[in-house]
C-alpha atoms as a PDB file:
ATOM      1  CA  UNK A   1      21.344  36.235 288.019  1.00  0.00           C
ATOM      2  CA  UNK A   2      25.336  36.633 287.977  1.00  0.00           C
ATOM      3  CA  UNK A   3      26.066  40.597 288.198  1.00  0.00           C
ATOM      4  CA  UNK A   4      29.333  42.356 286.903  1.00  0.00           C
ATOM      5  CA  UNK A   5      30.015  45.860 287.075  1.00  0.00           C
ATOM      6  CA  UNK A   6      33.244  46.954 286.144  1.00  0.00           C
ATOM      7  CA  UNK A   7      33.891  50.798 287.562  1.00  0.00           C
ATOM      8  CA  UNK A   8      36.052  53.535 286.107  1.00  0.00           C
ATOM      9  CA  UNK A   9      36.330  52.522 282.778  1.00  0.00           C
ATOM     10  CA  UNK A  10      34.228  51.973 279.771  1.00  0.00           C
ATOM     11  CA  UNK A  11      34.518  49.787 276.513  1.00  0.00           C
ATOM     12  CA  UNK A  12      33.592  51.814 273.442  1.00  0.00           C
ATOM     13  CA  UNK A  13      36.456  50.703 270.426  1.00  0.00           C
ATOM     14  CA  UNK A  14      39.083  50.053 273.136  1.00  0.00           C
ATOM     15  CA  UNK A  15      38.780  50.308 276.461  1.00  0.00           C
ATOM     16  CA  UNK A  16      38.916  53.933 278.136  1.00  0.00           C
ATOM     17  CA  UNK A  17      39.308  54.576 281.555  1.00  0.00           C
ATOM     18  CA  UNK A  18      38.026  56.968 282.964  1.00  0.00           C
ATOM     19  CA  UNK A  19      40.273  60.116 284.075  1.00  0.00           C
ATOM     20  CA  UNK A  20      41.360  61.340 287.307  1.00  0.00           C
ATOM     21  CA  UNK A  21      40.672  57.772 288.843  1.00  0.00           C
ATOM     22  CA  UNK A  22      43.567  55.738 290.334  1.00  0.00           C
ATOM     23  CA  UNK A  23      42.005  52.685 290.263  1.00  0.00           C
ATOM     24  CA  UNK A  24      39.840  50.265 287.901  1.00  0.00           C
ATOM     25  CA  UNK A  25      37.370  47.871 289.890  1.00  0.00           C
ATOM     26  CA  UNK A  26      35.369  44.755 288.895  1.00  0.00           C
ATOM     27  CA  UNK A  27      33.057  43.026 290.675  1.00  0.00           C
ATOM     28  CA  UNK A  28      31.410  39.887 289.972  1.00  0.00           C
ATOM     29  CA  UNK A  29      28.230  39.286 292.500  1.00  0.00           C
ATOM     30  CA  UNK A  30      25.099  36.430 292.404  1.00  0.00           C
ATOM     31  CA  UNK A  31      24.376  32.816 291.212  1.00  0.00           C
ATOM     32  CA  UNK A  32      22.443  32.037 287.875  1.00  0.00           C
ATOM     33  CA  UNK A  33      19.678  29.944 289.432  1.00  0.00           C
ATOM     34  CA  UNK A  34      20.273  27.149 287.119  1.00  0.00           C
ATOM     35  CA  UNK A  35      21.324  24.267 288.562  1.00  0.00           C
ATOM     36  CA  UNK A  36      22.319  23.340 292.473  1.00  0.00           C
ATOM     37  CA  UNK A  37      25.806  24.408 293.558  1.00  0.00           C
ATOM     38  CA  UNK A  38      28.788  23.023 291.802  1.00  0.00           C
ATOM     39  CA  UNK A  39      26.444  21.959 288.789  1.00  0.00           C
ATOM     40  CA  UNK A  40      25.376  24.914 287.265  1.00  0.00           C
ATOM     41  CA  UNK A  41      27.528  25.509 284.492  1.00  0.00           C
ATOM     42  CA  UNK A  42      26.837  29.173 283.231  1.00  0.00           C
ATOM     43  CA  UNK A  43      27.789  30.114 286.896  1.00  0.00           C
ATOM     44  CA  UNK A  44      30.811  27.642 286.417  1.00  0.00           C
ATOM     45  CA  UNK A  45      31.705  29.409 283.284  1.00  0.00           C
ATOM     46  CA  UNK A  46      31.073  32.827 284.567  1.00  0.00           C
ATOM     47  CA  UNK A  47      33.690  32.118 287.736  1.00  0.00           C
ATOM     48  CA  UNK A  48      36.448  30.310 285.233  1.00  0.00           C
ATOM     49  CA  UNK A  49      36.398  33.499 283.033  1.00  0.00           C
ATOM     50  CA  UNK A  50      36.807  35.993 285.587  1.00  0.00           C
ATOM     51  CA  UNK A  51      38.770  34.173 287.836  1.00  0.00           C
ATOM     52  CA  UNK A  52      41.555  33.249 284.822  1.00  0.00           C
ATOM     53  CA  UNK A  53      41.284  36.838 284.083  1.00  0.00           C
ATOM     54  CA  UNK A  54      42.002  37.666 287.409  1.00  0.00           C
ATOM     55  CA  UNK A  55      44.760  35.881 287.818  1.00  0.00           C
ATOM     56  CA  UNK A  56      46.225  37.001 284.385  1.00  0.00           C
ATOM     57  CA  UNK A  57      46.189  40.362 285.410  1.00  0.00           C
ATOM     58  CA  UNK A  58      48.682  39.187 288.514  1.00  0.00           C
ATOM     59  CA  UNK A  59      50.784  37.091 286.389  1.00  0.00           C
ATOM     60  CA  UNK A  60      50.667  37.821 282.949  1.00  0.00           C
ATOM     61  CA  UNK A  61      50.323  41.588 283.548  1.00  0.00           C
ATOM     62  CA  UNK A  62      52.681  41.956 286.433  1.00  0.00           C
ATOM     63  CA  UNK A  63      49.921  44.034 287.771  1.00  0.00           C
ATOM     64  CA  UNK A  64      49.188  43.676 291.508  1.00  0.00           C
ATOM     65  CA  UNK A  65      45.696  44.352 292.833  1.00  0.00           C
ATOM     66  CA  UNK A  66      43.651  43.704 295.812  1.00  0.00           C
ATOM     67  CA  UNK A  67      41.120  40.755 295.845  1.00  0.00           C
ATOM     68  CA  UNK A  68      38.360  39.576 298.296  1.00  0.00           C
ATOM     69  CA  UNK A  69      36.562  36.545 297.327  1.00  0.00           C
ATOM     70  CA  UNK A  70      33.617  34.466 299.198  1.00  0.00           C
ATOM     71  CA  UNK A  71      30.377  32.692 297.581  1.00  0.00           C
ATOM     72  CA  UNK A  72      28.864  34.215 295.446  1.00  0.00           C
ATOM     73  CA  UNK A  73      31.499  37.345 295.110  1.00  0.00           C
ATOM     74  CA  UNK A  74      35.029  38.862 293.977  1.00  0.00           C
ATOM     75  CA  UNK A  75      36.141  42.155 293.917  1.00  0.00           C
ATOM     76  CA  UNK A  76      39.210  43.033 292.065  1.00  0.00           C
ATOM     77  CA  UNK A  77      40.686  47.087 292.718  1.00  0.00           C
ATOM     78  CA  UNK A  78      43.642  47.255 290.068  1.00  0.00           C
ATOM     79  CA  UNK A  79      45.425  50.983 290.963  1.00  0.00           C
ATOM     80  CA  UNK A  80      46.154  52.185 286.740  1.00  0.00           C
ATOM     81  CA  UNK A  81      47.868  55.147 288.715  1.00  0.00           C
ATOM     82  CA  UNK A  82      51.410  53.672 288.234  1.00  0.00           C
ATOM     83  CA  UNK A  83      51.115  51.092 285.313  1.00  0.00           C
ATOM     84  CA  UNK A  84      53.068  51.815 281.811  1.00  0.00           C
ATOM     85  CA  UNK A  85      52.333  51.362 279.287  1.00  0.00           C
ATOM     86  CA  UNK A  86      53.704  47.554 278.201  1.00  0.00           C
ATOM     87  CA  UNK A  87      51.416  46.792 281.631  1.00  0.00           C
ATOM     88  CA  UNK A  88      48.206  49.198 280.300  1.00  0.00           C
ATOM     89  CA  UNK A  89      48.114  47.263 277.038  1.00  0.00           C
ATOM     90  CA  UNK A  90      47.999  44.165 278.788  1.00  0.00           C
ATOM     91  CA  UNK A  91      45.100  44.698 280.921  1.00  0.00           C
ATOM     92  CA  UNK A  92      43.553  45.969 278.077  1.00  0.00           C
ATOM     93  CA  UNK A  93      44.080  42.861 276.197  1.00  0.00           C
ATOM     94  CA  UNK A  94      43.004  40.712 279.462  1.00  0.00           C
ATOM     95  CA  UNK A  95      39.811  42.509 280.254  1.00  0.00           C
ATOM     96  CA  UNK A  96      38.914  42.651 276.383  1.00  0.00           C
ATOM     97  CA  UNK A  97      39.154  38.964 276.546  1.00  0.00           C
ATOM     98  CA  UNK A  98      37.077  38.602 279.837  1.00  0.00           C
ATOM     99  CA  UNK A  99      34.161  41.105 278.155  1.00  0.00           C
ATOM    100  CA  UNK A 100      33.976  38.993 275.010  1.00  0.00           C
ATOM    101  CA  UNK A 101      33.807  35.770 276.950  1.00  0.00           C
ATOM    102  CA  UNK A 102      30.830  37.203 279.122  1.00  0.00           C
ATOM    103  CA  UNK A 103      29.017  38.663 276.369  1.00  0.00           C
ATOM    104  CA  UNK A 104      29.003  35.635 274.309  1.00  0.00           C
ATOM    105  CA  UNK A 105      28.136  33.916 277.791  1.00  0.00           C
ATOM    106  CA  UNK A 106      24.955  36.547 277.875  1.00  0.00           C
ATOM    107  CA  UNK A 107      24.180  35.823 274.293  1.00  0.00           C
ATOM    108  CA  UNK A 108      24.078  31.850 274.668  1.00  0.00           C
ATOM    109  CA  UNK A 109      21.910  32.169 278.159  1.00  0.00           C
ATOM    110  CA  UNK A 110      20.017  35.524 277.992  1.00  0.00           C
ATOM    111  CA  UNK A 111      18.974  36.480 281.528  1.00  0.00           C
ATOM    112  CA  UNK A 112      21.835  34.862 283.392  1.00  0.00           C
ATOM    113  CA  UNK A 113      23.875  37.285 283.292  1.00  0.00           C
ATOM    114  CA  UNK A 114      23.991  41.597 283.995  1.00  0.00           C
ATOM    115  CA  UNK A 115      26.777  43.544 282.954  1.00  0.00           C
ATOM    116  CA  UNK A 116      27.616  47.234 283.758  1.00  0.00           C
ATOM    117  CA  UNK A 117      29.613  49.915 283.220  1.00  0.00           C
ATOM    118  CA  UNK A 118      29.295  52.165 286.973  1.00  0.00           C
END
């Protein structure tokens, strides 16, 4: 099962984050267990979504933020601290985007995929 928690901010009509933090964080942890490495694609999907998003937040966004990445894992810390707001509503935008591509990912392949709000 693919894991994603995203930390310090919650999705209710928008998304909030949450005060007094100085940083958003998403993670993105496992394999789906449905196919053998490099043909499995709900895990292929999973990684294009949130690795685009990723990305987007760097170049669409003009927001910097620190990323480690292995197998299996990617951790993105994006400080909100210092962003204004032309930059807030474009993470918004980006990460609304990511959640309704995972969710309808969920929806297609129930039990491939976790997600959290931490």
């Amino acid at each position: 099962m693919v894991r994603v928690y995203f930390k310090n901010f919650v999705l209710e009509d928008d998304i909030i984050f949450t005060k007094g933090k100085n940083e958003i964080e998403i993670k993105v942890e496992g394999h789906t267990g449905l196919g053998f490495k490099g043909a499995d694609v709900v895990c292929s999907a999973i990684s294009a979504l949130v690795q685009t998003s990723i990305l987007a937040i760097n170049r669409v966004a003009k927001i910097n933020q620190k990323v480690k990445q292995r197998d299996g894992y990617l951790k993105s810390s994006i400080p909100i601290v210092y962003i204004n707001v032309d930059e807030e509503k474009s993470l918004k935008i980006i990460l609304n985007t990511m959640i309704v591509g995972l969710n309808e990912i969920d929806n297609n392949y129930p039990g491939t995929l976790e997600i959290s709000y931490i």
